[in-house]
N, C-alpha and C. Protein backbone atom coordinates (compact mmCIF):
# COMPACT_ATOMS: atom_id res chain seq x y z
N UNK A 1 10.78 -37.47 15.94
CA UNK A 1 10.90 -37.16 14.52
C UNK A 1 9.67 -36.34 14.10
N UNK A 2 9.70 -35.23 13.55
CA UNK A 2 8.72 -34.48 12.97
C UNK A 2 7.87 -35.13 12.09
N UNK A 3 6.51 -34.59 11.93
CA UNK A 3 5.41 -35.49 11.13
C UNK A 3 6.02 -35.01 9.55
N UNK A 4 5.76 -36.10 8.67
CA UNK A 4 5.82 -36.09 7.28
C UNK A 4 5.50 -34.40 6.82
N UNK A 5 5.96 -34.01 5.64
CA UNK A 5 5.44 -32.69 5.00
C UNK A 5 4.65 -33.21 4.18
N UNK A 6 3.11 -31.74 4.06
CA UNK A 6 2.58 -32.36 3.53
C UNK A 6 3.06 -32.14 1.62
N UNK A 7 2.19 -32.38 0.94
CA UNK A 7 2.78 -32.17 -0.62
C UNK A 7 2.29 -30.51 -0.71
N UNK A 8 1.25 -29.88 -0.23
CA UNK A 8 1.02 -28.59 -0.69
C UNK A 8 2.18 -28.34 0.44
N UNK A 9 2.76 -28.33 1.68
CA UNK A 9 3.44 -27.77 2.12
C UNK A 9 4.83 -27.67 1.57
N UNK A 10 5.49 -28.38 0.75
CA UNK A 10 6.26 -28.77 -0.40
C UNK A 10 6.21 -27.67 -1.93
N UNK A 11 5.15 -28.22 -1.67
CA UNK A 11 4.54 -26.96 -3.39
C UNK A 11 4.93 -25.83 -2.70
N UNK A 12 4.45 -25.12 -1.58
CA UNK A 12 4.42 -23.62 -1.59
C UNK A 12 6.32 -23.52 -1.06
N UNK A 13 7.00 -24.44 -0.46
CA UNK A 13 8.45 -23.80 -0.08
C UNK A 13 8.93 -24.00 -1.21
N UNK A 14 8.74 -24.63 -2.52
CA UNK A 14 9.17 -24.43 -3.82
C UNK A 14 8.59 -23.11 -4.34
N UNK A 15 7.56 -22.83 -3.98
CA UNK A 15 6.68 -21.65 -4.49
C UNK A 15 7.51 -20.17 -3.73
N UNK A 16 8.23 -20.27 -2.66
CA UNK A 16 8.59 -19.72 -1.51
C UNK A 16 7.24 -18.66 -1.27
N UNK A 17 6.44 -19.49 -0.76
CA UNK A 17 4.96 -18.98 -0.47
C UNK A 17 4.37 -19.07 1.03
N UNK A 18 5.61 -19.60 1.66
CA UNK A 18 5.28 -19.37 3.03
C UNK A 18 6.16 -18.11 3.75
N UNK A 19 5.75 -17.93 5.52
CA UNK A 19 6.44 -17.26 6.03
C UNK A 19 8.27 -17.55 5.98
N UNK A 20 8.35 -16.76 6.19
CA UNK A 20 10.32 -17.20 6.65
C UNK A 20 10.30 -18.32 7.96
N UNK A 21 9.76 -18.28 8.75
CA UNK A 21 9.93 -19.28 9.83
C UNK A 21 9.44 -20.59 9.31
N UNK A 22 8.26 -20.45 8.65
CA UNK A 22 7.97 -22.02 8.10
C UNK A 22 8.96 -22.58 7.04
N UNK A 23 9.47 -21.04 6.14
CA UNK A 23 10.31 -22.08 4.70
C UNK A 23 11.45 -22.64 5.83
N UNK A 24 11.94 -21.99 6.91
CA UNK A 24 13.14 -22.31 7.93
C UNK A 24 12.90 -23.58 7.83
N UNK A 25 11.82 -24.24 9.01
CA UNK A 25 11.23 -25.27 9.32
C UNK A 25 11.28 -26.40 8.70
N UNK A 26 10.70 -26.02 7.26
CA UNK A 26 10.86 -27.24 6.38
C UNK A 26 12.28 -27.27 6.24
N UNK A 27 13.56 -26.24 5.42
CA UNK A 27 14.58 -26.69 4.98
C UNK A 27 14.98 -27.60 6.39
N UNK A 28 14.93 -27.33 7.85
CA UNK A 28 15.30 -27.80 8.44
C UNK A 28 14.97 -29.45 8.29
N UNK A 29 13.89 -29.74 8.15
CA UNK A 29 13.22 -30.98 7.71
C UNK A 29 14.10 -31.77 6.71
N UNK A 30 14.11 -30.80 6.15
CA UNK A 30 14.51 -31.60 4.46
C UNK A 30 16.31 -31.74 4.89
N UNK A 31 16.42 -31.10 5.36
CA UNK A 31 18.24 -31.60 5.99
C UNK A 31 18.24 -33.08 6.70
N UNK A 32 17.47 -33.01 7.42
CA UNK A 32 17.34 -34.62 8.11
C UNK A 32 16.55 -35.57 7.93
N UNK A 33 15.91 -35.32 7.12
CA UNK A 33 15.16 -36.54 6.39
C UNK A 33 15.22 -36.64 4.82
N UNK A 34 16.21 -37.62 4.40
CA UNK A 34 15.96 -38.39 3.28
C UNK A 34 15.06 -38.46 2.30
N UNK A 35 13.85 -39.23 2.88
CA UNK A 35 12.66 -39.40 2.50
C UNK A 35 11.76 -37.98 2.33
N UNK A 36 11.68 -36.91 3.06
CA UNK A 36 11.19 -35.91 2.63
C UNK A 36 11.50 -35.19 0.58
N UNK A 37 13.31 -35.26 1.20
CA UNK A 37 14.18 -34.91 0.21
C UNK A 37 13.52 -35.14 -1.36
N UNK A 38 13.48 -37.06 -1.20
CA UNK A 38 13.00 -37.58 -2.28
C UNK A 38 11.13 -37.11 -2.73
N UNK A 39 10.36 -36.76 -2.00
CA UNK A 39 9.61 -36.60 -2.25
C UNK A 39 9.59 -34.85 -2.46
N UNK A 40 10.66 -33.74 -2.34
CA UNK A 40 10.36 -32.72 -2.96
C UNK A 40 11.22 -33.09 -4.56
N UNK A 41 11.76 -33.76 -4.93
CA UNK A 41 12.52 -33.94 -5.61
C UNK A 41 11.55 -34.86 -6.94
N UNK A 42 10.56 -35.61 -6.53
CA UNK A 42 9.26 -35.97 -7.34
C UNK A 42 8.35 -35.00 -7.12
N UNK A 43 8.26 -33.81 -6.70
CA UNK A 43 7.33 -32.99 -7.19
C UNK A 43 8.24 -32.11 -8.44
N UNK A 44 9.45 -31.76 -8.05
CA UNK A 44 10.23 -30.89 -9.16
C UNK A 44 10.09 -31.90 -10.33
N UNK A 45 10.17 -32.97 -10.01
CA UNK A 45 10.61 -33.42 -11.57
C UNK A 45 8.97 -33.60 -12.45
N UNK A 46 7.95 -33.48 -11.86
CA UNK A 46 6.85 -33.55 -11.97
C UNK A 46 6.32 -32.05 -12.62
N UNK A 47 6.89 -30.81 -11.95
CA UNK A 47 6.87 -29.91 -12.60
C UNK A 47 7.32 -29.60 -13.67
N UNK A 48 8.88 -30.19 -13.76
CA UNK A 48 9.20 -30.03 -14.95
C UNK A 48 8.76 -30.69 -16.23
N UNK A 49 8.12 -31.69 -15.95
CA UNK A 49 7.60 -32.59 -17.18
C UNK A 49 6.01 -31.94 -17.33
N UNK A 50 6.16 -30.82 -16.69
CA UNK A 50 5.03 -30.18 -17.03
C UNK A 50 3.57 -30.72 -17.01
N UNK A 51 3.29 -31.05 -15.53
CA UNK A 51 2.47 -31.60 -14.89
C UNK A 51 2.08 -30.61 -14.03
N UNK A 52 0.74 -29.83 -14.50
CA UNK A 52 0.19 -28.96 -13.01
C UNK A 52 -0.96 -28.83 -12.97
N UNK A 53 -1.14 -28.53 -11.17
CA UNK A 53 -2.80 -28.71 -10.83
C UNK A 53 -2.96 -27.16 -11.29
N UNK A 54 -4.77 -26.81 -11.11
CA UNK A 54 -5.32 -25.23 -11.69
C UNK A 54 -4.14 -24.51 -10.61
N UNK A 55 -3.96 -24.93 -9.38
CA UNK A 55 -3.82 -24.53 -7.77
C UNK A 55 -2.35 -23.85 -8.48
N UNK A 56 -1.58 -25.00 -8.70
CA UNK A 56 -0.38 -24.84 -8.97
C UNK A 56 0.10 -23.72 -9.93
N UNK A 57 -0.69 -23.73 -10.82
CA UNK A 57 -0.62 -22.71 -11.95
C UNK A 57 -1.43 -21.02 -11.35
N UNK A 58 -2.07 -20.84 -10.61
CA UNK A 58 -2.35 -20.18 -9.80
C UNK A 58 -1.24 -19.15 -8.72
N UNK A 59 -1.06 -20.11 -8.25
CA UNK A 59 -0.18 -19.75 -7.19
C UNK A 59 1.30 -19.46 -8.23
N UNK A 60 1.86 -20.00 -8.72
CA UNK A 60 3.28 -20.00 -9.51
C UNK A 60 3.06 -18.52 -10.13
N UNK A 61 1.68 -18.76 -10.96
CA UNK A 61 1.61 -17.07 -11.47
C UNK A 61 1.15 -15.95 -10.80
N UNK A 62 1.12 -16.27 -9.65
CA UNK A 62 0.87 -15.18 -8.26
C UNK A 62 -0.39 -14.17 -9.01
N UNK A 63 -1.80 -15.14 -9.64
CA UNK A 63 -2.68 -14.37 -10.13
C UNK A 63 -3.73 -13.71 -8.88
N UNK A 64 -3.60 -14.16 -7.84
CA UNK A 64 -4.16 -13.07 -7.09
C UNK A 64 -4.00 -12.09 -6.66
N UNK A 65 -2.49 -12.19 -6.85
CA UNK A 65 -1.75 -10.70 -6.35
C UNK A 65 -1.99 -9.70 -7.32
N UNK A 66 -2.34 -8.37 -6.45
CA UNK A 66 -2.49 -7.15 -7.14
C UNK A 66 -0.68 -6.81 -8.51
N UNK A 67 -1.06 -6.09 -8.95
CA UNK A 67 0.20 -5.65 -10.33
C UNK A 67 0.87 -4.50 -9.45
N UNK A 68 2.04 -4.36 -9.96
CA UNK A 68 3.04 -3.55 -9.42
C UNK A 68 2.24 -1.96 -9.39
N UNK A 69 1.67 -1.63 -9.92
CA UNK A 69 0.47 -0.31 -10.54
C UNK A 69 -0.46 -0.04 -9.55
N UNK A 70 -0.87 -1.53 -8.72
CA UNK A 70 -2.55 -1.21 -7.93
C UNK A 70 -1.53 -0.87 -6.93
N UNK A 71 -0.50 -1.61 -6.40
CA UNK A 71 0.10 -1.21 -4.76
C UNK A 71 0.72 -0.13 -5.17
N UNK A 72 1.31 0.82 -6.21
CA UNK A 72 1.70 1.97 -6.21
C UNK A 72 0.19 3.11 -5.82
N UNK A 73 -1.06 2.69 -6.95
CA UNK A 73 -2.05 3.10 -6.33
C UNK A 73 -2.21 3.35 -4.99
N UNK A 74 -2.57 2.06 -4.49
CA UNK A 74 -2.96 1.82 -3.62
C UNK A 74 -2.34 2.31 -1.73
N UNK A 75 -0.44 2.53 -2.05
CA UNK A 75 0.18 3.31 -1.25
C UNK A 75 -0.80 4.85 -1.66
N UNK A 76 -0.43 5.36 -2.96
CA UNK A 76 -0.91 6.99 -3.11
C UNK A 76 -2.49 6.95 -2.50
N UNK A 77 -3.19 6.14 -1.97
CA UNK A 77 -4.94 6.22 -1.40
C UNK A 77 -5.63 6.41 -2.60
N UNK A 78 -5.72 6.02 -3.76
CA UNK A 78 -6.10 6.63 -4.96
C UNK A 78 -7.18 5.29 -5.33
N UNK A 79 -7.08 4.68 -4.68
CA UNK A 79 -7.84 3.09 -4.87
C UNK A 79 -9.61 3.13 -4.28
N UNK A 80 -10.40 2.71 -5.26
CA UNK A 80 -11.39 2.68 -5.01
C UNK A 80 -12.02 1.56 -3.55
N UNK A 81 -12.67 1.68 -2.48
CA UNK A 81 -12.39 1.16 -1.30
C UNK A 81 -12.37 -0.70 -1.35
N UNK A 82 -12.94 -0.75 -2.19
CA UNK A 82 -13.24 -1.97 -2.02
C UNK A 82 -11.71 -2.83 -2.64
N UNK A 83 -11.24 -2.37 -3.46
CA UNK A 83 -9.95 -2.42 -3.91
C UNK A 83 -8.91 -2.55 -2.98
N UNK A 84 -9.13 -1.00 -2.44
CA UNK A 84 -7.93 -0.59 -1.29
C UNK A 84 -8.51 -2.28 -0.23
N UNK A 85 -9.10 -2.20 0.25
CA UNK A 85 -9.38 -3.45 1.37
C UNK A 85 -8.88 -4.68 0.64
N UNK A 86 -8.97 -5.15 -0.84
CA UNK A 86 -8.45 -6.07 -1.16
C UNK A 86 -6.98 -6.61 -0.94
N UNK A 87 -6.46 -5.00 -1.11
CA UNK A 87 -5.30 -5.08 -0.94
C UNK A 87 -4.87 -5.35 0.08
N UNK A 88 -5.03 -4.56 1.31
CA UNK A 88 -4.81 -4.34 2.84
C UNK A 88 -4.76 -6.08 3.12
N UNK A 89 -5.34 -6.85 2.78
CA UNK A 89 -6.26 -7.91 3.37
C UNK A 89 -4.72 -8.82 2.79
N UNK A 90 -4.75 -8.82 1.59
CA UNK A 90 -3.62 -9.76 0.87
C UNK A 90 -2.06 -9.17 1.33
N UNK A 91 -2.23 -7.67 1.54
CA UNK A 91 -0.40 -7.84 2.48
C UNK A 91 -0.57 -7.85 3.81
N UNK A 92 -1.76 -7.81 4.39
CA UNK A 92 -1.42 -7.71 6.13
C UNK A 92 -1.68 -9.41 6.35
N UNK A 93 -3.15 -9.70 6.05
CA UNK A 93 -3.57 -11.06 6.62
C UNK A 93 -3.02 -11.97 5.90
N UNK A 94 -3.09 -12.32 4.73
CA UNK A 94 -2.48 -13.29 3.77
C UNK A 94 -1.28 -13.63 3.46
N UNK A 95 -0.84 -12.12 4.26
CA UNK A 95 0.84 -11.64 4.50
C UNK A 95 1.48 -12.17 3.18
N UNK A 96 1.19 -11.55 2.03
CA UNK A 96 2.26 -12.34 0.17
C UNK A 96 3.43 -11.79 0.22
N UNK A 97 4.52 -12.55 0.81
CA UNK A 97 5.84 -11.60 0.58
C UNK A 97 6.40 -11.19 -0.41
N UNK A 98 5.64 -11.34 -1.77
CA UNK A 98 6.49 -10.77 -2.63
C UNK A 98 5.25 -9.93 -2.99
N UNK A 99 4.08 -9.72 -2.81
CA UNK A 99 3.55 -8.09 -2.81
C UNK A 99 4.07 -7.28 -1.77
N UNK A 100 4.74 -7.94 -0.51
CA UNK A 100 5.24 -6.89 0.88
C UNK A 100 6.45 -6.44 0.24
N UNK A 101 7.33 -7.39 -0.53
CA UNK A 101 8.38 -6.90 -1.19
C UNK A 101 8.46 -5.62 -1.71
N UNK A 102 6.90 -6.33 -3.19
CA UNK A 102 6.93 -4.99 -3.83
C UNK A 102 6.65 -3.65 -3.23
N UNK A 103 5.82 -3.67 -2.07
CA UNK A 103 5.46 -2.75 -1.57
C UNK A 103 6.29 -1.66 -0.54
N UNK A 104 7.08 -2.64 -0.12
CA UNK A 104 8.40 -1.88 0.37
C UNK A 104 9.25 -1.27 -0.64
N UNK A 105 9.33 -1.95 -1.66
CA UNK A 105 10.37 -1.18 -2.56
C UNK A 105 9.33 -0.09 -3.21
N UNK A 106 8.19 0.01 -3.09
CA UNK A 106 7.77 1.01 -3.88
C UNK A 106 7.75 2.21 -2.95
N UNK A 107 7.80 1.72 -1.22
CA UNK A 107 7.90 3.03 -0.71
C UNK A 107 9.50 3.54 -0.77
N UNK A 108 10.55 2.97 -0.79
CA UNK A 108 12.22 3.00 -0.41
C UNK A 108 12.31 3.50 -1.68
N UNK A 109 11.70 3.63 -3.22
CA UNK A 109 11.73 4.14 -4.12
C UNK A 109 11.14 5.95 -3.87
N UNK A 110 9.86 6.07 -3.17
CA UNK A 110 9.83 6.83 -3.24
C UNK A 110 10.29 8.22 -2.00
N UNK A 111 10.59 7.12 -1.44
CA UNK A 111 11.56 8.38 -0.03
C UNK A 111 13.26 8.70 -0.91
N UNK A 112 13.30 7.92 -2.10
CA UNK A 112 14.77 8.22 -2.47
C UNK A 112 15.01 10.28 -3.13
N UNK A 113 16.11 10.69 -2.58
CA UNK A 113 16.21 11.76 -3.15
C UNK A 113 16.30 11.96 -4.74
N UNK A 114 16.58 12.87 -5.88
CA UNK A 114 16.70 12.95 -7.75
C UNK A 114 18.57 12.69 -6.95
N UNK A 115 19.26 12.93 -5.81
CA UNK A 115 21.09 12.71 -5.88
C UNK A 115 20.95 11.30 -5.85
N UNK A 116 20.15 10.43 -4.77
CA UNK A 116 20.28 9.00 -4.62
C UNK A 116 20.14 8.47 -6.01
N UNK A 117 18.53 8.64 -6.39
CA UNK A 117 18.39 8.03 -7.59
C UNK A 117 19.20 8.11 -8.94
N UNK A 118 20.17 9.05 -9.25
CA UNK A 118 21.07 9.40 -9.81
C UNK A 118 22.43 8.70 -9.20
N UNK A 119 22.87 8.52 -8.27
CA UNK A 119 23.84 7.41 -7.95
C UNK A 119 23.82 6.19 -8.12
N UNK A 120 22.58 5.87 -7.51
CA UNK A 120 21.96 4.28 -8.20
C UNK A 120 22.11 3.99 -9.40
N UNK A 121 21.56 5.26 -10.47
CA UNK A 121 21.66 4.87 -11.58
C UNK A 121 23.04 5.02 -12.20
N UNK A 122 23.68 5.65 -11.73
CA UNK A 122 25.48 5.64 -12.26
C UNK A 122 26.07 4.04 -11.86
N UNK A 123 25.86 3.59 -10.57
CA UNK A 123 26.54 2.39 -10.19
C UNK A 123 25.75 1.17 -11.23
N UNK A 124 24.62 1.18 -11.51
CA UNK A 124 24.06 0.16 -12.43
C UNK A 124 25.26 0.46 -13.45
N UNK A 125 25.15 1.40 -14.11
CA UNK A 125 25.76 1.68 -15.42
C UNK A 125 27.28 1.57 -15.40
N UNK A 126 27.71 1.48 -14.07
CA UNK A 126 29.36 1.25 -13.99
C UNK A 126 29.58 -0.02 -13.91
N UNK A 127 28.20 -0.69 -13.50
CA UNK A 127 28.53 -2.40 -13.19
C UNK A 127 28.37 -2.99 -13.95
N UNK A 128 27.74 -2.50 -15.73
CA UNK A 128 27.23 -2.90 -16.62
C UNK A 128 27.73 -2.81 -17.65
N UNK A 129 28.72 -1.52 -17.31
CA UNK A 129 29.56 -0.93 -18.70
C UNK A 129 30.13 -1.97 -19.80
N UNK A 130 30.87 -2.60 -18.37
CA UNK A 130 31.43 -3.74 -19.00
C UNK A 130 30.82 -5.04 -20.47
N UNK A 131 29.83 -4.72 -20.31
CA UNK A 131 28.70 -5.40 -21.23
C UNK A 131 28.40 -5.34 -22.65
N UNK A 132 28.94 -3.97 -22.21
CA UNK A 132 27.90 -3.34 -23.73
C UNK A 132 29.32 -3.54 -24.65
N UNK A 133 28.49 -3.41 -26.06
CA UNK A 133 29.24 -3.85 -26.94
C UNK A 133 30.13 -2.51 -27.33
N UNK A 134 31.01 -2.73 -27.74
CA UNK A 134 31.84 -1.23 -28.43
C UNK A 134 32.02 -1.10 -29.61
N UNK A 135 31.35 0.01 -30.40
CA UNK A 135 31.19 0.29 -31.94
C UNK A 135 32.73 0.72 -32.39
């Protein structure tokens, strides 16, 4: 039987703040043990009654991560060095998948052609039409 999870290891697969192989790992956990279950299930309800450590509030508001602005920077080399290394450091070593996210979509944004980005924006607006109100 696998060793207990710990509670920060809990916090961050709620946080989805680990790799993909570890959040794997745990859900795998949490499928066969009960007792795990119940104890992510007293941290949610703990969150929701609005109970949090500095850590927690930290991490939830992903305040270390650079803004959608520095990694656009920071792709264009326009970043002052010490900056640029901040960055490098938090998507390679620290590996934050949702700055790698952003950072992929900011390059797949900018390899898009003015025809792509103009299709994209027609299919939003065809999937949305439906929405809008009619005067």
């Amino acid at each position: 039987m696998p060793k207990p999870l710990r509670q920060s290891d809990l916090d961050a697969y709620l946080d989805e703040a680990l790799p993909a192989d570890e959040m794997a790992r745990i859900e795998g956990i949490l499928r066969e043990d009960p007792t795990q279950v119940e104890q992510l299930a007293a941290i949610n309800a703990r969150r929701d009654a609005g109970i949090h450590t500095l850590g927690e509030i930290w991490r939830r508001n992903r305040l270390s991560c650079p803004t959608r602005e520095q990694l656009g920077s920071y792709l264009m080399g326009v970043l002052p060095d010490d900056e640029a290394e901040h960055i490098r450091f938090h998507l390679e070593i620290t590996a934050c998948r949702f700055c790698q996210a952003n950072t992929t979509d900011l390059q797949n944004a900018e390899e898009e052609t003015p025809c792509e980005v103009q299709t994209r924006r027609r299919k939003y607006f065809q999937s949305s039409a439906g929405y809008l109100k009619k005067s």
